[in-house]
PDB file of N, CA and C in Angstrom:
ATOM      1  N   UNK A   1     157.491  83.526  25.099  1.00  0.00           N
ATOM      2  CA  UNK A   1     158.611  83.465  26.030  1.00  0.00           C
ATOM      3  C   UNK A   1     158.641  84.737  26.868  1.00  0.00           C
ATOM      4  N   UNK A   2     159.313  84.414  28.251  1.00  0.00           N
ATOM      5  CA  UNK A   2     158.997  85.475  28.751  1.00  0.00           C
ATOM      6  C   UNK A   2     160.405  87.150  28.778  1.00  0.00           C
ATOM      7  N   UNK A   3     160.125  87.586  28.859  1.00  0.00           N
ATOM      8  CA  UNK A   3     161.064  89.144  28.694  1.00  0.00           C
ATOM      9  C   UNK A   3     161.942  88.906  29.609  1.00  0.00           C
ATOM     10  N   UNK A   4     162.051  88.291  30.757  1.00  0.00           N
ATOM     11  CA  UNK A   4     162.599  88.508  31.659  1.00  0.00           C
ATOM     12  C   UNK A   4     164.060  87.505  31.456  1.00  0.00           C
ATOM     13  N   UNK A   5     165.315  87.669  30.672  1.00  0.00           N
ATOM     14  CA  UNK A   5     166.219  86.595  30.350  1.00  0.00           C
ATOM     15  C   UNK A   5     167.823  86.865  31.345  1.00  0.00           C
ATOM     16  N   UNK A   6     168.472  85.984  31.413  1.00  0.00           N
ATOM     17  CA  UNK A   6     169.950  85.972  32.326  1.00  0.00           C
ATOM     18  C   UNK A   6     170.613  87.237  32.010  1.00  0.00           C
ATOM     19  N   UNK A   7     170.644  87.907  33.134  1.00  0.00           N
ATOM     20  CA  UNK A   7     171.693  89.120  33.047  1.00  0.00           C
ATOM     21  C   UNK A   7     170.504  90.323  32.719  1.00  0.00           C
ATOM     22  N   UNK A   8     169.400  90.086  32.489  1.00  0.00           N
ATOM     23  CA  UNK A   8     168.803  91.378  31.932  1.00  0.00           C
ATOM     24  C   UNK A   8     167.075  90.979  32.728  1.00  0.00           C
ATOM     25  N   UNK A   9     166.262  92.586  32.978  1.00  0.00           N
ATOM     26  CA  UNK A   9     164.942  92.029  33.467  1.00  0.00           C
ATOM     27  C   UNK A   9     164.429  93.451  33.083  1.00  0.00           C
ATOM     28  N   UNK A  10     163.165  93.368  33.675  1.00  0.00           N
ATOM     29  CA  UNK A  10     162.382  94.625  33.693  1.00  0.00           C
ATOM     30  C   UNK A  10     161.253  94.714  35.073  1.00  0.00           C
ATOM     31  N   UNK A  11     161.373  96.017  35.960  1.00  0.00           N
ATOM     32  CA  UNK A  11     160.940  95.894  37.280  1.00  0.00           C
ATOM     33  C   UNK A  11     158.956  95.358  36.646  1.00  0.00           C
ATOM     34  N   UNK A  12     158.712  96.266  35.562  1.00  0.00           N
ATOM     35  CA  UNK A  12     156.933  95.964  35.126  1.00  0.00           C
ATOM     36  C   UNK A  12     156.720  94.331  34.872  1.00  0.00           C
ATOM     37  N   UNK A  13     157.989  93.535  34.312  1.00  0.00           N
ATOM     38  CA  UNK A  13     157.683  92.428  34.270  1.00  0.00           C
ATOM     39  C   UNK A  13     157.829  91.735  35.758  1.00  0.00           C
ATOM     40  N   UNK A  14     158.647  91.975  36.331  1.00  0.00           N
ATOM     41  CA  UNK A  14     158.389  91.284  37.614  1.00  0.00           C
ATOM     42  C   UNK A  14     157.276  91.825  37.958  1.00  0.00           C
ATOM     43  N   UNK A  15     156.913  92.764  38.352  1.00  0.00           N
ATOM     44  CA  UNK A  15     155.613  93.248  39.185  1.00  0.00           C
ATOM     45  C   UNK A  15     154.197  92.505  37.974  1.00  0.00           C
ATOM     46  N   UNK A  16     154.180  92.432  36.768  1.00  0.00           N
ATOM     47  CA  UNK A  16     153.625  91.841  36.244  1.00  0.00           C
ATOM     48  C   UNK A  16     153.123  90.236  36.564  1.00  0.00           C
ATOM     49  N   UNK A  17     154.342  89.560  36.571  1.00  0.00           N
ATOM     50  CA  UNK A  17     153.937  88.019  37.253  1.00  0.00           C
ATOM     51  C   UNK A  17     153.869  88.414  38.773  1.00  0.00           C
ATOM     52  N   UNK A  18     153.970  88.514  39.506  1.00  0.00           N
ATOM     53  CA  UNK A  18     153.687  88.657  40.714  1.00  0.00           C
ATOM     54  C   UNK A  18     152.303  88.636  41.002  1.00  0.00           C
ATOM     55  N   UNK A  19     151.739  89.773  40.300  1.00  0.00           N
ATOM     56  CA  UNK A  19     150.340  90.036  40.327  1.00  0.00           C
ATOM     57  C   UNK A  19     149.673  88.582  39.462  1.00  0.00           C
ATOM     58  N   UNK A  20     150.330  88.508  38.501  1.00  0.00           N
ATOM     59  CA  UNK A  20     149.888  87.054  38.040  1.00  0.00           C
ATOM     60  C   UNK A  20     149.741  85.873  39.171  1.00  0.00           C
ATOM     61  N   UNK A  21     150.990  85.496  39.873  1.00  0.00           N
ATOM     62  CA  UNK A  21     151.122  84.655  40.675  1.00  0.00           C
ATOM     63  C   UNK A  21     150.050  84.570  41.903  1.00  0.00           C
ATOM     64  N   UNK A  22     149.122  85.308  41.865  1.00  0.00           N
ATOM     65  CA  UNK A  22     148.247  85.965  43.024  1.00  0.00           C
ATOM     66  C   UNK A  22     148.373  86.892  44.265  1.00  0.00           C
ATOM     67  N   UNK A  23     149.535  87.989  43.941  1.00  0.00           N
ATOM     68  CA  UNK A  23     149.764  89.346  44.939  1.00  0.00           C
ATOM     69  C   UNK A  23     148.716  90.574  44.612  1.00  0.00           C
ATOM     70  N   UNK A  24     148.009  91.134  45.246  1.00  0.00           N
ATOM     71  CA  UNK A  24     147.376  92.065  45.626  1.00  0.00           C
ATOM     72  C   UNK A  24     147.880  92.982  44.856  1.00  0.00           C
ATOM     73  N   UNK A  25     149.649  93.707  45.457  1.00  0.00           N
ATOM     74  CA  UNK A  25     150.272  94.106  45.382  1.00  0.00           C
ATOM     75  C   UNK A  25     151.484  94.136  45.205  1.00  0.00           C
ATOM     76  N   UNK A  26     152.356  94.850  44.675  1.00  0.00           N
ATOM     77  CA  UNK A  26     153.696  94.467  44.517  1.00  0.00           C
ATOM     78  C   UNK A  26     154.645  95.560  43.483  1.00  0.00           C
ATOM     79  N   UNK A  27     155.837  95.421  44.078  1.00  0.00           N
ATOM     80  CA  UNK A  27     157.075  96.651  44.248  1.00  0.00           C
ATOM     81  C   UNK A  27     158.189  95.829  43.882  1.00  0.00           C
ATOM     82  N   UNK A  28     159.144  96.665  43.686  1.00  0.00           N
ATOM     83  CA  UNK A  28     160.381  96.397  43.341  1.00  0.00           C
ATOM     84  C   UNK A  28     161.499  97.881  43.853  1.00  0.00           C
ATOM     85  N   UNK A  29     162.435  97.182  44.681  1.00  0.00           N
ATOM     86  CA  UNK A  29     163.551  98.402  45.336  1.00  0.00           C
ATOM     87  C   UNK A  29     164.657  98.032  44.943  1.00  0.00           C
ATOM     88  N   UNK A  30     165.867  99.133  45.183  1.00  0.00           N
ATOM     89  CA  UNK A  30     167.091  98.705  45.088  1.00  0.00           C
ATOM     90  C   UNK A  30     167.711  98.280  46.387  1.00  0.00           C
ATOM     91  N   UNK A  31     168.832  98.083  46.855  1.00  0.00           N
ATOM     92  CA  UNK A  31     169.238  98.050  47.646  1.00  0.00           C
ATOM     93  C   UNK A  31     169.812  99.286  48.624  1.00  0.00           C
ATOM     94  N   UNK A  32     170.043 100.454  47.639  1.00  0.00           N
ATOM     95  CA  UNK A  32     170.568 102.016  47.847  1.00  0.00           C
ATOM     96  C   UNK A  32     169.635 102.490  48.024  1.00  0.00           C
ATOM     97  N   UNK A  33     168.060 102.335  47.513  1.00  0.00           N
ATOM     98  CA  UNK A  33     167.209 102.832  47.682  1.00  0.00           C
ATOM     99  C   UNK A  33     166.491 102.374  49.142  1.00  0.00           C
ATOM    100  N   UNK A  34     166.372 101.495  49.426  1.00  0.00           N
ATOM    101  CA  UNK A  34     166.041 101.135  50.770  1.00  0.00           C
ATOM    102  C   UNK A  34     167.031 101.451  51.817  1.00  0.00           C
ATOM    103  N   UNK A  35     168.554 101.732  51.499  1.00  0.00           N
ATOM    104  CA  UNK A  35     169.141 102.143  52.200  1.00  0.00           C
ATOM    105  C   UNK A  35     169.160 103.471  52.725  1.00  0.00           C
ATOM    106  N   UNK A  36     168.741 104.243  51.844  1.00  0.00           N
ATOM    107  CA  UNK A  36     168.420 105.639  51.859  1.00  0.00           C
ATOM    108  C   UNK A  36     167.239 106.086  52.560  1.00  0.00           C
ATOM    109  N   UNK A  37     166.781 104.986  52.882  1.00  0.00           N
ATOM    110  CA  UNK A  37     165.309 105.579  53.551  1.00  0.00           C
ATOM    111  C   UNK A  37     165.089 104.643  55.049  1.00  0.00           C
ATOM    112  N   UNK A  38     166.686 104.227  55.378  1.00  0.00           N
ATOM    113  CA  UNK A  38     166.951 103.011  56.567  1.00  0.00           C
ATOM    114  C   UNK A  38     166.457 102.062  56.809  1.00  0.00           C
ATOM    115  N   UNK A  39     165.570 101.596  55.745  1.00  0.00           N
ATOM    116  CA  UNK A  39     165.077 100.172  56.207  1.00  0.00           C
ATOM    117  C   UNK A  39     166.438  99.130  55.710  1.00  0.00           C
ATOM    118  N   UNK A  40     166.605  98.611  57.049  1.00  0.00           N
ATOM    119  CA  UNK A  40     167.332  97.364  57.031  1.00  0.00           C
ATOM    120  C   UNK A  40     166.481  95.936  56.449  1.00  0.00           C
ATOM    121  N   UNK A  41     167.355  95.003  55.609  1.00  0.00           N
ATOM    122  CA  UNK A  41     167.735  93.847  55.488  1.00  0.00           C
ATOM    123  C   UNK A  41     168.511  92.958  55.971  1.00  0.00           C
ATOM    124  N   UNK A  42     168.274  91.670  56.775  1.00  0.00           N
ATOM    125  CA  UNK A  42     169.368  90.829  56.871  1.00  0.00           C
ATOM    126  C   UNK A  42     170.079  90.095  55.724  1.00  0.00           C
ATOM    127  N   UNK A  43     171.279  90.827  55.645  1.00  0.00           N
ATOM    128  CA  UNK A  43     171.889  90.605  54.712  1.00  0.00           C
ATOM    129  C   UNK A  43     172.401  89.063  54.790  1.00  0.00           C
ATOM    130  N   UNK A  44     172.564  88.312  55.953  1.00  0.00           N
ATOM    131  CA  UNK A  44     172.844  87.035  56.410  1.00  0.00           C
ATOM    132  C   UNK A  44     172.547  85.944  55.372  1.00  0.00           C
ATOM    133  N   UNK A  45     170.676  86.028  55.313  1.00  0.00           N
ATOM    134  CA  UNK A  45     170.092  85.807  53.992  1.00  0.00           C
ATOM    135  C   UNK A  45     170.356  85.412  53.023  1.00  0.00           C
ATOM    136  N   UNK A  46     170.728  86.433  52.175  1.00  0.00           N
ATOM    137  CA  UNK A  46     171.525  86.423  50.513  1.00  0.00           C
ATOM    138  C   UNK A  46     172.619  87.754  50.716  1.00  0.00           C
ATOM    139  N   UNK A  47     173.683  87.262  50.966  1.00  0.00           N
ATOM    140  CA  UNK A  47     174.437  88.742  51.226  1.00  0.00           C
ATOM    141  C   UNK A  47     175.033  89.580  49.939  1.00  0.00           C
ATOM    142  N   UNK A  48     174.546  89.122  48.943  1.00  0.00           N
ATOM    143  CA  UNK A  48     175.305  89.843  47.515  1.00  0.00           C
ATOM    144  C   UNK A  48     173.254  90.380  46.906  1.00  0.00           C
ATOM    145  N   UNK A  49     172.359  90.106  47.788  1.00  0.00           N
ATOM    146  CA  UNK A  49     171.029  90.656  47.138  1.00  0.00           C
ATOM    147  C   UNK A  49     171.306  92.500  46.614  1.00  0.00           C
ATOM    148  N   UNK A  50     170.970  92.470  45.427  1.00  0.00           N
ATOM    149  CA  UNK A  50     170.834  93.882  44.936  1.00  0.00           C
ATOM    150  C   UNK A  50     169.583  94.482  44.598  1.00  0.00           C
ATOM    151  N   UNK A  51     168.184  93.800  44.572  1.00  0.00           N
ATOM    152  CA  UNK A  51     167.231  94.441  44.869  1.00  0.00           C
ATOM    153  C   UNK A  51     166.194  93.489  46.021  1.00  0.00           C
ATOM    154  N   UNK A  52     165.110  94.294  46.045  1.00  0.00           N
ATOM    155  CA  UNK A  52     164.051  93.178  46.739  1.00  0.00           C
ATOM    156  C   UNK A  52     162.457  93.515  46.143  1.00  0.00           C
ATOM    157  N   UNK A  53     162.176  92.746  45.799  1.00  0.00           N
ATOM    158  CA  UNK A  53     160.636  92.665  45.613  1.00  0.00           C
ATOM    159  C   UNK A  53     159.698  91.931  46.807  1.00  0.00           C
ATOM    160  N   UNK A  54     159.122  93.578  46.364  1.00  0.00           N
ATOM    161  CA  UNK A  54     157.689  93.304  47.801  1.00  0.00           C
ATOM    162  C   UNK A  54     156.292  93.059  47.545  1.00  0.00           C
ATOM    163  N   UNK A  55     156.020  91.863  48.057  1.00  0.00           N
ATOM    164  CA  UNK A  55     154.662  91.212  47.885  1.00  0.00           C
ATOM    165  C   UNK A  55     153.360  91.459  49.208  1.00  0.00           C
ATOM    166  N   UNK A  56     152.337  91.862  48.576  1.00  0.00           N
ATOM    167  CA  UNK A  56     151.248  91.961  49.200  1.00  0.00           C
ATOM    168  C   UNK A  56     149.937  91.505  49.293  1.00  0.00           C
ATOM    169  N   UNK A  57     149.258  90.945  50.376  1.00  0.00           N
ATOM    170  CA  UNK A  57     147.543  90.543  49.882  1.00  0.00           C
ATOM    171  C   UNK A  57     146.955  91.244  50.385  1.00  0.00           C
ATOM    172  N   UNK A  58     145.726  91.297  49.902  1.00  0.00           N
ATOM    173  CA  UNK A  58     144.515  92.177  51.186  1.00  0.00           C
ATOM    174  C   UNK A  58     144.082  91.553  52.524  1.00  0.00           C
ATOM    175  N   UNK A  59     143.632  91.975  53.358  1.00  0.00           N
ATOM    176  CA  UNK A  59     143.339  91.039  54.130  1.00  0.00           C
ATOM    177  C   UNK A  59     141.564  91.727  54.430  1.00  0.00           C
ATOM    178  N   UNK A  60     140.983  91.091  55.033  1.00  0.00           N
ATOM    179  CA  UNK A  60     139.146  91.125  55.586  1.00  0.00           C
ATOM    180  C   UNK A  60     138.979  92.191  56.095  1.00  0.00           C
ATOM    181  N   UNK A  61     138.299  93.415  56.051  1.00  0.00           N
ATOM    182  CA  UNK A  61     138.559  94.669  56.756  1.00  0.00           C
ATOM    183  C   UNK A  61     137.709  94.131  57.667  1.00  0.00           C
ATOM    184  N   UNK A  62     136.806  93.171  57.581  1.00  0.00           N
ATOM    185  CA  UNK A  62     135.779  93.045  58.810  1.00  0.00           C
ATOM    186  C   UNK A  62     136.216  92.442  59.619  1.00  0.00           C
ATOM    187  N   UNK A  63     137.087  91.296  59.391  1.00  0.00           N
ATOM    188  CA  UNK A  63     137.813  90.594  59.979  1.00  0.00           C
ATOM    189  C   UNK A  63     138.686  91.725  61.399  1.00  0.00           C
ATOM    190  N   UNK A  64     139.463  92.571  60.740  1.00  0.00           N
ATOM    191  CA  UNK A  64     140.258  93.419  61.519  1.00  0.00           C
ATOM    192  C   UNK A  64     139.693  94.539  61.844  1.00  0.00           C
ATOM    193  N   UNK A  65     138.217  94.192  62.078  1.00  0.00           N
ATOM    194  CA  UNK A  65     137.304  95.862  62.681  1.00  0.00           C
ATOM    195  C   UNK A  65     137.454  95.181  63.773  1.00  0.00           C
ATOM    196  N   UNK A  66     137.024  96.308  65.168  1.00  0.00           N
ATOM    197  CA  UNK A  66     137.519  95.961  66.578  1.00  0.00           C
ATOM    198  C   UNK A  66     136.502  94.641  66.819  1.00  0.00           C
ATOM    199  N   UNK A  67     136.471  93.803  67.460  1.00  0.00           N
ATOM    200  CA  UNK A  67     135.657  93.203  67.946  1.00  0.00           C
ATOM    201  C   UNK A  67     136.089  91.635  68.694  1.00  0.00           C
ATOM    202  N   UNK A  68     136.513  90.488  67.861  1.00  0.00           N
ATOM    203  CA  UNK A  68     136.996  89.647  68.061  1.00  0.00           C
ATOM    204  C   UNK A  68     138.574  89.096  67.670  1.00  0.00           C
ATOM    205  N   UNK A  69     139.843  89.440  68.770  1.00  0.00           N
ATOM    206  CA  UNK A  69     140.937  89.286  68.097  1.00  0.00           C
ATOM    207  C   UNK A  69     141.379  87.917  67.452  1.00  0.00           C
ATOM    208  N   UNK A  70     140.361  86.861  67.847  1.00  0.00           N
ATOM    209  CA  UNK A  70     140.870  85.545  67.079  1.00  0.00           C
ATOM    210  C   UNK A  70     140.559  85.550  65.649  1.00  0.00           C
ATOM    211  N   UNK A  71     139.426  86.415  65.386  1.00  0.00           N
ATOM    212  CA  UNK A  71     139.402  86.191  64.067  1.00  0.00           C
ATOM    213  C   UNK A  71     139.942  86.889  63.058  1.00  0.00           C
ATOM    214  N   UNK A  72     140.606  88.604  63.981  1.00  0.00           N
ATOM    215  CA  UNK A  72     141.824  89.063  63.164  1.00  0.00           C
ATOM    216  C   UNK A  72     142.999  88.483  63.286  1.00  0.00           C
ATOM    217  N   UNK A  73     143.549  87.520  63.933  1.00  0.00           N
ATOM    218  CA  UNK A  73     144.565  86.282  64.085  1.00  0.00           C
ATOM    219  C   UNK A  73     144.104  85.679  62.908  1.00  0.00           C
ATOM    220  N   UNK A  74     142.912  85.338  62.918  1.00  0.00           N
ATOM    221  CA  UNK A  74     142.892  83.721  61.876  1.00  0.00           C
ATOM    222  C   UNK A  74     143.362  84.687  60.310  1.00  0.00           C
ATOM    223  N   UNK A  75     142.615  85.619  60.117  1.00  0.00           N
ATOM    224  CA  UNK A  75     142.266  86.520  59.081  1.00  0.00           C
ATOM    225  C   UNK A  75     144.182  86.950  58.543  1.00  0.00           C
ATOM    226  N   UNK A  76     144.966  87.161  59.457  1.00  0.00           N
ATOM    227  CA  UNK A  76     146.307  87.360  59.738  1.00  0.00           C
ATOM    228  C   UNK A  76     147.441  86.152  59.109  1.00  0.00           C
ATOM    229  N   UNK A  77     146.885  84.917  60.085  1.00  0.00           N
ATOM    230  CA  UNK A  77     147.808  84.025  59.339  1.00  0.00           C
ATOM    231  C   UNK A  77     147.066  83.607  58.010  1.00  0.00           C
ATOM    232  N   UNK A  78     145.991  83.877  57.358  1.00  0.00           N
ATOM    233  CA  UNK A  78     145.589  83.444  55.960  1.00  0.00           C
ATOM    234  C   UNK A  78     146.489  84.099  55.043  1.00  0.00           C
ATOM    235  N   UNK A  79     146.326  85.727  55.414  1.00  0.00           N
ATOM    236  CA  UNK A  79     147.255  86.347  54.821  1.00  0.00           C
ATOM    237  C   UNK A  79     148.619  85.794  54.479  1.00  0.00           C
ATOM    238  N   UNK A  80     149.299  85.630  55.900  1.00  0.00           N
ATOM    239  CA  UNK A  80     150.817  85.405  55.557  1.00  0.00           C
ATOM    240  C   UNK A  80     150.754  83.734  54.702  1.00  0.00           C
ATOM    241  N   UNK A  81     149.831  82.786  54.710  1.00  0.00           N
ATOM    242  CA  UNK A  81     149.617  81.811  53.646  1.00  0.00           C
ATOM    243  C   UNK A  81     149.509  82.777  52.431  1.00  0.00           C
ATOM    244  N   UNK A  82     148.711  83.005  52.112  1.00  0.00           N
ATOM    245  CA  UNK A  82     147.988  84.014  50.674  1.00  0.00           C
ATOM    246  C   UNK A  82     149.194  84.157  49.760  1.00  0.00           C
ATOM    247  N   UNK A  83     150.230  85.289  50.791  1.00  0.00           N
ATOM    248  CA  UNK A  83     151.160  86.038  50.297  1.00  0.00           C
ATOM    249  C   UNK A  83     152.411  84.685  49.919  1.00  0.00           C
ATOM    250  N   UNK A  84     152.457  83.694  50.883  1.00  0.00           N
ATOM    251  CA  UNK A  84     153.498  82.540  50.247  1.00  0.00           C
ATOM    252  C   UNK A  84     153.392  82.079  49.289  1.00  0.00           C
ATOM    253  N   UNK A  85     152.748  82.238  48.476  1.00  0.00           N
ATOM    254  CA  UNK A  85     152.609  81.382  47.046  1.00  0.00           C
ATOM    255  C   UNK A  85     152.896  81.893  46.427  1.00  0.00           C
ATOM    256  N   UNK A  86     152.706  83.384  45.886  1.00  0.00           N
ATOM    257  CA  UNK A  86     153.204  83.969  44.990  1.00  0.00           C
ATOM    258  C   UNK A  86     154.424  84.356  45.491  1.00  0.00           C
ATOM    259  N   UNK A  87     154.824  84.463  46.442  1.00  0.00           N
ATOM    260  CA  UNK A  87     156.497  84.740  46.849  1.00  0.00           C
ATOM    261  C   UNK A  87     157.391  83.598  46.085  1.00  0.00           C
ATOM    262  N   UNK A  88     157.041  82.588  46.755  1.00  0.00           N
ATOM    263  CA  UNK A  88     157.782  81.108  45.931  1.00  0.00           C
ATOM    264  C   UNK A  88     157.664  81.123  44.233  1.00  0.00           C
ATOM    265  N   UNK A  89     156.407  81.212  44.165  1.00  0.00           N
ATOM    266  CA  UNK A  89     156.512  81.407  42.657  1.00  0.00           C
ATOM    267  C   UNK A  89     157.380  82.489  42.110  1.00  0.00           C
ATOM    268  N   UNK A  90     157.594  83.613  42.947  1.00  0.00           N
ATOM    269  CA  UNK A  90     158.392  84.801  42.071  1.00  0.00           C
ATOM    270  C   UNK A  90     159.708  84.348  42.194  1.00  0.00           C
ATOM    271  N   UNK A  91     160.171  83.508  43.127  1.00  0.00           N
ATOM    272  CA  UNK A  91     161.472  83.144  43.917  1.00  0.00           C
ATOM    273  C   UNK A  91     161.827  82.331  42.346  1.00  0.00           C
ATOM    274  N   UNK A  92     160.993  81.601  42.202  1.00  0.00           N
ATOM    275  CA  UNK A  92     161.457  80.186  41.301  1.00  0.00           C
ATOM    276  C   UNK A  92     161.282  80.866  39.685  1.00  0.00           C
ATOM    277  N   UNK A  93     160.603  82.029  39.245  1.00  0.00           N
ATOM    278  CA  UNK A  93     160.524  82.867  38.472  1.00  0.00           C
ATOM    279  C   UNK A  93     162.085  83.197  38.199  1.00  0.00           C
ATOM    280  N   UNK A  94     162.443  84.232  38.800  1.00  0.00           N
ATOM    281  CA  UNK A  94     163.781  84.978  39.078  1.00  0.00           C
ATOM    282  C   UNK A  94     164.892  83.440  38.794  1.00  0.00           C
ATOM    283  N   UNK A  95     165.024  82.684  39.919  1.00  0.00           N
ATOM    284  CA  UNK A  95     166.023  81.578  39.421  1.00  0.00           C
ATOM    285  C   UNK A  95     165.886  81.165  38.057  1.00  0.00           C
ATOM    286  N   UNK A  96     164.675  80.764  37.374  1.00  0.00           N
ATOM    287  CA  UNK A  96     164.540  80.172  36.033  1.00  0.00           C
ATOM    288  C   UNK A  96     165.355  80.511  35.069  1.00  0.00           C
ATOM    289  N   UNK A  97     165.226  82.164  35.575  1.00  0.00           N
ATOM    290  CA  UNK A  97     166.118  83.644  34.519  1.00  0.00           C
ATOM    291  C   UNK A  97     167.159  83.820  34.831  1.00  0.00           C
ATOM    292  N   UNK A  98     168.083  82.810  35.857  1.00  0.00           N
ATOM    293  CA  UNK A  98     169.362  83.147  36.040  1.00  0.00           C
ATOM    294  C   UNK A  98     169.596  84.138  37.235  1.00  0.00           C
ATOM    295  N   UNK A  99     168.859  83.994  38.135  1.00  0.00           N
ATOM    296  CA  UNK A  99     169.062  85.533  39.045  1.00  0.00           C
ATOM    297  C   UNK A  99     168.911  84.565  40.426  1.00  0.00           C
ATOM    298  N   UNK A 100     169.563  85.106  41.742  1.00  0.00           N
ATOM    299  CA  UNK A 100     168.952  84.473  42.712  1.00  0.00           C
ATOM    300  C   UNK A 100     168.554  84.760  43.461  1.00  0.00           C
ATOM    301  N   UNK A 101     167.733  84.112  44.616  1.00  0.00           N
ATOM    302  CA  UNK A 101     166.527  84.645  44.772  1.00  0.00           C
ATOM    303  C   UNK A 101     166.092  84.103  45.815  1.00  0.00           C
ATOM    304  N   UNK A 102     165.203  84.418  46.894  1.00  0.00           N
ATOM    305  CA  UNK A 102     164.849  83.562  48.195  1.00  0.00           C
ATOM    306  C   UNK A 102     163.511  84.176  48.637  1.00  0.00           C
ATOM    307  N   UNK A 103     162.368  83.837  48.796  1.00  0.00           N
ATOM    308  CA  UNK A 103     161.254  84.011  49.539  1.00  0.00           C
ATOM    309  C   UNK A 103     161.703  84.387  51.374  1.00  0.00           C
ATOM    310  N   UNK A 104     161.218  85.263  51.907  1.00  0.00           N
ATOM    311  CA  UNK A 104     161.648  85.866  52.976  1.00  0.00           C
ATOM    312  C   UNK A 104     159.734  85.869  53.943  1.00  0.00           C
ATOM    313  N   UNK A 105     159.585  85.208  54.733  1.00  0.00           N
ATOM    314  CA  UNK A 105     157.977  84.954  55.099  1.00  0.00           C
ATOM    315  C   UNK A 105     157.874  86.387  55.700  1.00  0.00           C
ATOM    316  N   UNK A 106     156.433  86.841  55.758  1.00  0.00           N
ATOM    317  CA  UNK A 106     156.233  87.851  56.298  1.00  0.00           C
ATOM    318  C   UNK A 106     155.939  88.099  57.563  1.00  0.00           C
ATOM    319  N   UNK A 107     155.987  86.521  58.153  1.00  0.00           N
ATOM    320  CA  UNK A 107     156.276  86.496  59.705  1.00  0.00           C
ATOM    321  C   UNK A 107     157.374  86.672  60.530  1.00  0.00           C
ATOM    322  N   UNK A 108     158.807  86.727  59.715  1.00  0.00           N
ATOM    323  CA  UNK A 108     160.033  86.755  60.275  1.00  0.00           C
ATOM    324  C   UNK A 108     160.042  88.564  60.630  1.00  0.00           C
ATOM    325  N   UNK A 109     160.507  88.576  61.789  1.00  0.00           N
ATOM    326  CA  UNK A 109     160.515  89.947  62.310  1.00  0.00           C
ATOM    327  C   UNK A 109     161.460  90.875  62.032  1.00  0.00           C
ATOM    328  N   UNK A 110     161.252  91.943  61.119  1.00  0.00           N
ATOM    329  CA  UNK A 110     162.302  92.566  60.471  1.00  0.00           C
ATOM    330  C   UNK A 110     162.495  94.056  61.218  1.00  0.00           C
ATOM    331  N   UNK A 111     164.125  94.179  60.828  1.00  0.00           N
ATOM    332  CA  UNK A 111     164.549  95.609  61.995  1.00  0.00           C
ATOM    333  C   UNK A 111     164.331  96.631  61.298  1.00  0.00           C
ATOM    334  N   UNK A 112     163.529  97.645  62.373  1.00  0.00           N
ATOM    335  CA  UNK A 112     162.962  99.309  62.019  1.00  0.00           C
ATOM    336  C   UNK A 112     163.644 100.094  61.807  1.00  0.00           C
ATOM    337  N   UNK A 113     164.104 101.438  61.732  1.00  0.00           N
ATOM    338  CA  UNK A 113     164.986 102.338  61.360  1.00  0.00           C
ATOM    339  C   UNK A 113     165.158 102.741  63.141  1.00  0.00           C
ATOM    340  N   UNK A 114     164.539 102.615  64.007  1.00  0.00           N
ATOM    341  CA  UNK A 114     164.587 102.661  65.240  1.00  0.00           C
ATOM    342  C   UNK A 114     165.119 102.258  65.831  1.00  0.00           C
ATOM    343  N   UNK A 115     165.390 100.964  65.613  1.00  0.00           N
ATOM    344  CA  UNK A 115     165.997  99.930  66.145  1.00  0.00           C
ATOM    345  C   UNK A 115     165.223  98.838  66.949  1.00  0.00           C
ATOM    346  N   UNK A 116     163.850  98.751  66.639  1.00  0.00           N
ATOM    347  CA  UNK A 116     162.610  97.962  67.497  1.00  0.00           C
ATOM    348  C   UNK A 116     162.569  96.802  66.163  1.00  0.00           C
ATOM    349  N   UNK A 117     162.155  95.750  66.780  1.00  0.00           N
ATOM    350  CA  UNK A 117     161.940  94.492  65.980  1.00  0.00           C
ATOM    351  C   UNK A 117     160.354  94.603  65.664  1.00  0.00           C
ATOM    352  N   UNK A 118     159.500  94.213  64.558  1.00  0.00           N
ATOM    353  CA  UNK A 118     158.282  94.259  64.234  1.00  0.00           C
ATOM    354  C   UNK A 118     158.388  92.950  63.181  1.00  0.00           C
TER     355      UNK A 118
END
C-alpha cells in the first residue's frame, strides 16, 4: 500500500511516483514558497491549492540544435504529450489519497514575475 494516505503525504513519495509515472523530473513547492520568489499561479484554477508539483521530460538536444525549426516544434509538442501522462497520473494519484488536484498543460501560458506572459 502506498505511504501516501488522506490528510497526510510525503514530498519523496510524490516525487517518487511521478518519476514512476514517466517524468524526467520532478519537484514539489509550497505555495509561500513560490510566492516568495514571485512566481505567480492562477489561482482561478483551484483557488484553495497549497502546494504544486512540477513535472518534467527531456526533450532531443539535436532536435533543438540550430538548424530546422519544424523539427524543434515537432520535438516540442512530443514533449508537452510526454509530460501529460504522468501529470494525469499524479493528478488521479493525489485524488485517490484524498487531496485535490488538477493537471495544468505546459502549454497554457503562465505569468512572469515581470509581468510578460510565456
Amino acid at each position: 500500500m502506498d505511504t501516501i494516505m488522506k490528510g497526510r503525504w510525503s514530498i519523496t513519495d510524490i516525487i517518487k511516483k511521478a518519476l514512476e509515472f514517466g517524468a524526467d523530473l520532478a519537484g514539489v513547492a509550497t505555495r509561500e514558497s513560490l510566492a516568495a520568489r514571485h512566481v505567480a499561479i492562477d489561482s482561478t484554477i483551484l483557488p484553495d491549492w497549497r502546494s504544486a508539483v512540477s513535472l518534467a521530460v527531456r526533450q532531443s538536444y539535436s532536435a533543438l540544435a540550430p538548424g530546422n525549426i519544424q523539427v524543434a516544434q515537432y520535438d516540442t509538442i512530443y514533449s508537452y504529450d510526454a509530460v501529460a501522462m504522468p501529470s494525469h497520473q499524479i493528478v488521479r494519484y493525489l485524488e485517490d489519497n484524498g487531496f485535490r488536484a488538477v493537471a495544468i498543460p505546459a502549454f497554457i501560458p503562465i505569468d512572469m514575475k515581470d509581468g510578460t506572459r510565456w
